[in-house]
Structures are given as C-alpha cells and as structure tokens.
Protein backbone atom coordinates (compact mmCIF):
# COMPACT_ATOMS: atom_id res chain seq x y z
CA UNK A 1 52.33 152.80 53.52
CA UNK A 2 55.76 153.31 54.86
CA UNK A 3 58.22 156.02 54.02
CA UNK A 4 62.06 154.84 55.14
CA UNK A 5 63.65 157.80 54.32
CA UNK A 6 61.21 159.52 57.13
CA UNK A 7 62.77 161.39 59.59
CA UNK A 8 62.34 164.79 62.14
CA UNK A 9 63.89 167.69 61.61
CA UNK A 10 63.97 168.30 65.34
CA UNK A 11 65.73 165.35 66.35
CA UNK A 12 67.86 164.24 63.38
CA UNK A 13 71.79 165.11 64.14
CA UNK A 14 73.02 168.23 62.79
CA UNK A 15 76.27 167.67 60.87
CA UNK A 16 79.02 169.75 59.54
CA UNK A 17 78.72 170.46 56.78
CA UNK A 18 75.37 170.16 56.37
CA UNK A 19 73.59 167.33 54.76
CA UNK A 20 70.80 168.46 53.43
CA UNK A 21 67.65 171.44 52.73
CA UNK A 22 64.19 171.65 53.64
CA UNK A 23 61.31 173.47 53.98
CA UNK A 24 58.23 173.28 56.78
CA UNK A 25 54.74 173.89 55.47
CA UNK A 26 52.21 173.18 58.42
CA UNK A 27 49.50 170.46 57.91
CA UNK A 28 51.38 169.17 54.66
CA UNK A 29 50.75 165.41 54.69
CA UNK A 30 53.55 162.91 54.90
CA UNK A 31 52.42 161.18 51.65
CA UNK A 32 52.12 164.75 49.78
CA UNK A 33 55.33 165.48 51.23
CA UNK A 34 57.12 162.09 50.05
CA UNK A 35 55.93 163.39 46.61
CA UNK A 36 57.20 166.72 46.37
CA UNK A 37 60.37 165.23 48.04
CA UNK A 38 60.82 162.80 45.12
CA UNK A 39 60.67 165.66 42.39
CA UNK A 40 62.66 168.49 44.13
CA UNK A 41 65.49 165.48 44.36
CA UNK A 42 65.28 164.79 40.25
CA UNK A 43 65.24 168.74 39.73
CA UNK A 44 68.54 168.81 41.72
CA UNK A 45 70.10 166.00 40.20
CA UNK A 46 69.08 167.01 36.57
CA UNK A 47 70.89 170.84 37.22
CA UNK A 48 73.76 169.18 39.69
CA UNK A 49 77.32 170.00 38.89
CA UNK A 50 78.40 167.06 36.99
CA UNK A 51 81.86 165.13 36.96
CA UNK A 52 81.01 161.09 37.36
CA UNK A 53 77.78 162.08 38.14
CA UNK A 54 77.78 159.68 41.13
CA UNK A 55 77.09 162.30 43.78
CA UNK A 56 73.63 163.71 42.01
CA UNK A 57 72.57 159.79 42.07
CA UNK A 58 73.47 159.73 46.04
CA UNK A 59 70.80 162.37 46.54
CA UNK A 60 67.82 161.16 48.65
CA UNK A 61 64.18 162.57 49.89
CA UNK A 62 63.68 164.37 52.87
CA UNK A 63 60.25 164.45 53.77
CA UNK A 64 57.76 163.76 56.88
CA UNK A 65 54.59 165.31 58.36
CA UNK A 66 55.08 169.04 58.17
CA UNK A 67 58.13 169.37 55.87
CA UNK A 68 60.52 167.97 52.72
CA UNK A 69 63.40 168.89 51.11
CA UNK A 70 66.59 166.61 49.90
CA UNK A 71 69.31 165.29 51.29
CA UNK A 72 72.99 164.31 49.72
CA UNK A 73 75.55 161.78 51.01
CA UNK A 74 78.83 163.23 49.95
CA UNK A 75 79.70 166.86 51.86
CA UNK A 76 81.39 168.49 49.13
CA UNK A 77 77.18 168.72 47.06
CA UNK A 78 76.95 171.17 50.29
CA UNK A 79 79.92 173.25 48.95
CA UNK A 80 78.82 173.35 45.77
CA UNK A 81 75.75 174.87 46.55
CA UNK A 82 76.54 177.67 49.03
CA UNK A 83 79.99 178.20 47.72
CA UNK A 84 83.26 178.67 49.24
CA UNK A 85 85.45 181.49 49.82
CA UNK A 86 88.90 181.60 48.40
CA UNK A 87 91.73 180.39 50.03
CA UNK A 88 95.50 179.33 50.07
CA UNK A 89 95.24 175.99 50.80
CA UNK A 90 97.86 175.98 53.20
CA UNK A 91 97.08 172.42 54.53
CA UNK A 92 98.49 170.37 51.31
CA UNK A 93 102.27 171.46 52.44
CA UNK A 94 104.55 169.10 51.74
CA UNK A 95 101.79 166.42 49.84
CA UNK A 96 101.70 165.13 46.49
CA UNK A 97 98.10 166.22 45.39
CA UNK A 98 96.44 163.93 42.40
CA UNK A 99 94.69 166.46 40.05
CA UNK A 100 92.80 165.53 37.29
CA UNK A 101 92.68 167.83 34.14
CA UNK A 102 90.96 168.47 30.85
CA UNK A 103 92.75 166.99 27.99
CA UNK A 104 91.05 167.93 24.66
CA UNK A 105 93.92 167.79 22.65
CA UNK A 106 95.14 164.43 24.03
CA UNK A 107 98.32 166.27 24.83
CA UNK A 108 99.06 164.62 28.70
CA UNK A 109 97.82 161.25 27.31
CA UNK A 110 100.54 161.24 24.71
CA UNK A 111 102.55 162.74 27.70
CA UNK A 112 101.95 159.74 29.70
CA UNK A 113 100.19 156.55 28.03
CA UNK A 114 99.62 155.05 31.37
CA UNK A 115 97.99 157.82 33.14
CA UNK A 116 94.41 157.02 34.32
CA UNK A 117 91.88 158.81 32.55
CA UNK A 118 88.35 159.25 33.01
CA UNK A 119 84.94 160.41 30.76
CA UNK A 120 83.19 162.69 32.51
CA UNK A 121 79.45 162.96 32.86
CA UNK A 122 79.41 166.22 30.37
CA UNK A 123 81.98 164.35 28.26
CA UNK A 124 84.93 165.79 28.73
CA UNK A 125 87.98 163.46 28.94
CA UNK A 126 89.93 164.46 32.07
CA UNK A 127 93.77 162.52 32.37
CA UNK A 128 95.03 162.47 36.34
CA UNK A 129 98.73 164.03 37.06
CA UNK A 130 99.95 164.08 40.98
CA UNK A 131 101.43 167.57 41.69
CA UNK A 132 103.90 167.93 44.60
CA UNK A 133 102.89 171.37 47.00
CA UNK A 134 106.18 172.07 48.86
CA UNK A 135 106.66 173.20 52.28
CA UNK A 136 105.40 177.12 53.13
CA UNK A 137 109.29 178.92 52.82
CA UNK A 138 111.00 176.24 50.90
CA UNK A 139 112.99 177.36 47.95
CA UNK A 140 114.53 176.00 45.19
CA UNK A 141 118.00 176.64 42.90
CA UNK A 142 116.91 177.07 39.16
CA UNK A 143 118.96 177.59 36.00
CA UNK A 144 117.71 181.16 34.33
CA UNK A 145 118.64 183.52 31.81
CA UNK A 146 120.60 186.43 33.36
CA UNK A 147 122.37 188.99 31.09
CA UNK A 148 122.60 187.01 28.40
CA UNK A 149 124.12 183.97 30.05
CA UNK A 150 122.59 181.13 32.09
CA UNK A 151 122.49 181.16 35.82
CA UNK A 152 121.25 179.39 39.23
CA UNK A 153 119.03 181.11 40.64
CA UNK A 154 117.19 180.76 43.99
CA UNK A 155 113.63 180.91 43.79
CA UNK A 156 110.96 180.06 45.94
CA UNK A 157 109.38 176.74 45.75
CA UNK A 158 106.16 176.16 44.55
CA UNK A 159 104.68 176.17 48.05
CA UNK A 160 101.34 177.31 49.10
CA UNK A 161 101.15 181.49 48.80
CA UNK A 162 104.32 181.02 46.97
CA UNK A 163 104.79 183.56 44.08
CA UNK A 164 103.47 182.09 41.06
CA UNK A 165 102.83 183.48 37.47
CA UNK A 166 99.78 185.14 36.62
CA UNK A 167 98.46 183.62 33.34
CA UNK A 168 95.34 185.37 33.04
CA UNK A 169 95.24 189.01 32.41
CA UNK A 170 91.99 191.28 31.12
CA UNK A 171 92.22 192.58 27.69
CA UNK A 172 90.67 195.45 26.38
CA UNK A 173 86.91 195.10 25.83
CA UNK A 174 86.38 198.89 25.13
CA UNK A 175 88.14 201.91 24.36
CA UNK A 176 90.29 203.12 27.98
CA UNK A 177 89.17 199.78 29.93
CA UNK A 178 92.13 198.55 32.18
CA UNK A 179 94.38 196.32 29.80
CA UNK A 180 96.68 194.07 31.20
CA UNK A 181 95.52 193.93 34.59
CA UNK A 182 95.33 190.72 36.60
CA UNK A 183 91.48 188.98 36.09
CA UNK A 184 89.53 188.56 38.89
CA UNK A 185 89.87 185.35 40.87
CA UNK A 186 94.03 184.96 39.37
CA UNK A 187 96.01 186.38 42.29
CA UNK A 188 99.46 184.74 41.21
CA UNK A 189 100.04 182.66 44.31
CA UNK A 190 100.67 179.34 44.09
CA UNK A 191 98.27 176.73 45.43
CA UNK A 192 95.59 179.03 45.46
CA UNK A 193 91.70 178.06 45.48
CA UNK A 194 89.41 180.72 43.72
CA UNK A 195 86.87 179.52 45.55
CA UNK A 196 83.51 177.83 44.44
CA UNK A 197 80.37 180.33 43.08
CA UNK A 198 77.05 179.25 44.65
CA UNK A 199 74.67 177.16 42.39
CA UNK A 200 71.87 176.70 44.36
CA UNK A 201 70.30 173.42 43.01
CA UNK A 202 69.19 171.91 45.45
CA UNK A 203 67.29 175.04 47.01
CA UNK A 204 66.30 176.17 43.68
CA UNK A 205 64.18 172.51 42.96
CA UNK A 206 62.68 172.35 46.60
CA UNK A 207 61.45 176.23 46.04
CA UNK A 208 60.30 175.38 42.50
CA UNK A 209 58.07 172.16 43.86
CA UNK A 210 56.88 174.11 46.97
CA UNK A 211 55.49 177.15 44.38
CA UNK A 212 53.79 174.84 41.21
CA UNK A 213 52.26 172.83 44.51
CA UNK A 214 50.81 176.15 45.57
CA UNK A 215 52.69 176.57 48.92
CA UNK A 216 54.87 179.69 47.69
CA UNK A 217 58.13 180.39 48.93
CA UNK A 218 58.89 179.16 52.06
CA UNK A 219 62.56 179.85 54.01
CA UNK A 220 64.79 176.89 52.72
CA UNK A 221 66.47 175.26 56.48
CA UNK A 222 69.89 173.24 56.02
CA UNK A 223 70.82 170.61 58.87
C-alpha cells in the first residue's frame, strides 16, 4: 500500500507560517498513522472557521512511521488557529482595500445592485465594498457644524492610526460597573485589526484522535 501524502518531519521544509501540526508517538505504524491522520483532518474541517469553506476542504493528512497530524494549503488556517496580535495595519497606506460585509438587511445591495455578493458557508450573505486607507498624516477639509453654522474643517484622513470614532462602548451590566467606557478590542483608530482569538482546531482534533486511540496527550509540533 502506498501513502502519497507521506512525508518526514525531519527533512520536510519548514515554512513561514507554518503549514501544518503533528504529533510523534514512537513505533506507531504508518498505516495506523494514515488513519488517525484521516480523522484528526475531518475533526478540523468539521469545527474550521467557515467563510466559502474552501480552505477546511484544502486540509490534507500528515502522517508517516512515527507521527501524524494535518496539514493546510492556505497560510491564513495557521492564523486562525494560534491567533494574531492586534495591529494598525500600517501597510494598506494609500490602497483601496476590497472588504466584504454582512448584509442582513439587504441595505448595501439596494445601495449598490451590482456589487458582488457572496453566501457564505454559515449562510450569511456578505456584499463586497472597496474602502480607500489614506496615506499615514494625510488630512482632509470637511464641512461641520460649528456654533450653529456650517464650516470647513480640517480633519485627519482616514489613514491608518488615524483618529476614528469609537462605536462600541460598555454599558452597565451591574450596579457601579464602568458605563460608557470604550469595549475591549475598539481603540478608535482607524484601520485597526483587533486581532484574531486562537481556535485551536486543528490541534484540538489531532489531540482528540491521539487520546480515544489510547496514545494520550502528546506535545502538538507545527512546521
């Protein structure tokens, strides 16, 4: 029997970001491992992040004398399971950015009858709008409200770390909790990523075949 998707861990070519999680448990067979391989990918594509769904079918096995695990095609599965820091994302200066957004209502499709719209996997319908970041320390001339009477005003552009309103506030949940201050993760800059929380999918369904196959818990590896 041959297993294509065999390879070493030793000798396969370590990329950045990493492409994919395993475990070694010494003297497991290669055909026991192609096994486990095969259902720790399903687990991770059944509990993968879903948009189009597309990367969770990309996922492959993993697997050889000695170890398995899963591996992914597209870098950004890797992200979604560690995580990511937040960030200004400084780098989009000066682009036009294509965004695509939730649109329960309909209200951008009525907007714009020939924007491209898409179904995602969970079923929400998503329309995509192009956003222009402007250069860091550009500014722009506005008409505003001033005493009564309308004004230009110069403002700074809607550039990355660029003042920005802060739409999210906490309200109060109990008697003396802090009311109206800003919620975690809504800094009021402009272009700026939360970040991503860790899922842990992928290491979750390799550690959950390794334990019902009797091997326990062994330390997850990423390459």
């Amino acid at each position: 029997m041959t297993y294509p998707e065999f390879s070493s861990p030793d000798t396969t070519y370590r990329s950045r970001p990493p492409d994919r999680l395993f475990v070694r448990i010494p003297g497991l067979a290669s055909q026991q491992a192609w096994a486990m391989a095969q259902l720790a990918v399903r687990g991770a594509q059944q509990n993968a992040p879903k948009l189009s769904g597309k990367s969770a079918q990309r996922m492959r096995p993993y697997y050889g004398e000695g170890f398995f695990g899963v591996r992914w095609m597209d870098p950004w599965v890797w992200y979604q399971e560690a995580g990511t820091r937040p960030h200004v994302m400084r780098n989009i200066a000066g682009k036009t950015i294509p965004m695509w957004i939730d649109d329960p209502t309909g209200t951008e499709r009525q907007r714009n009858p020939k924007a491209e719209t898409r179904i995602t996997a969970s079923g929400k319908t998503q329309v995509l709008i192009f956003r222009k970041a402007a250069n860091i320390g550009q500014r722009k001339t506005v008409k505003r409200k001033v005493g009564g009477t309308y004004r230009m005003v110069d403002v700074p552009a809607s550039s990355p770390g660029a003042p920005g309103r802060i739409t999210h506030r906490r309200h109060e949940v109990y008697p003396g909790s802090h009311t109206g201050k800003i919620n975690p993760r809504n800094v009021g800059l402009r272009w700026y990523n939360p970040g991503l929380s860790a899922k842990g999918f992928i290491g979750h369904a390799i550690l959950t075949v390794s334990q019902s196959s009797g091997f326990g818990t062994p330390l997850l590896q990423k390459a």
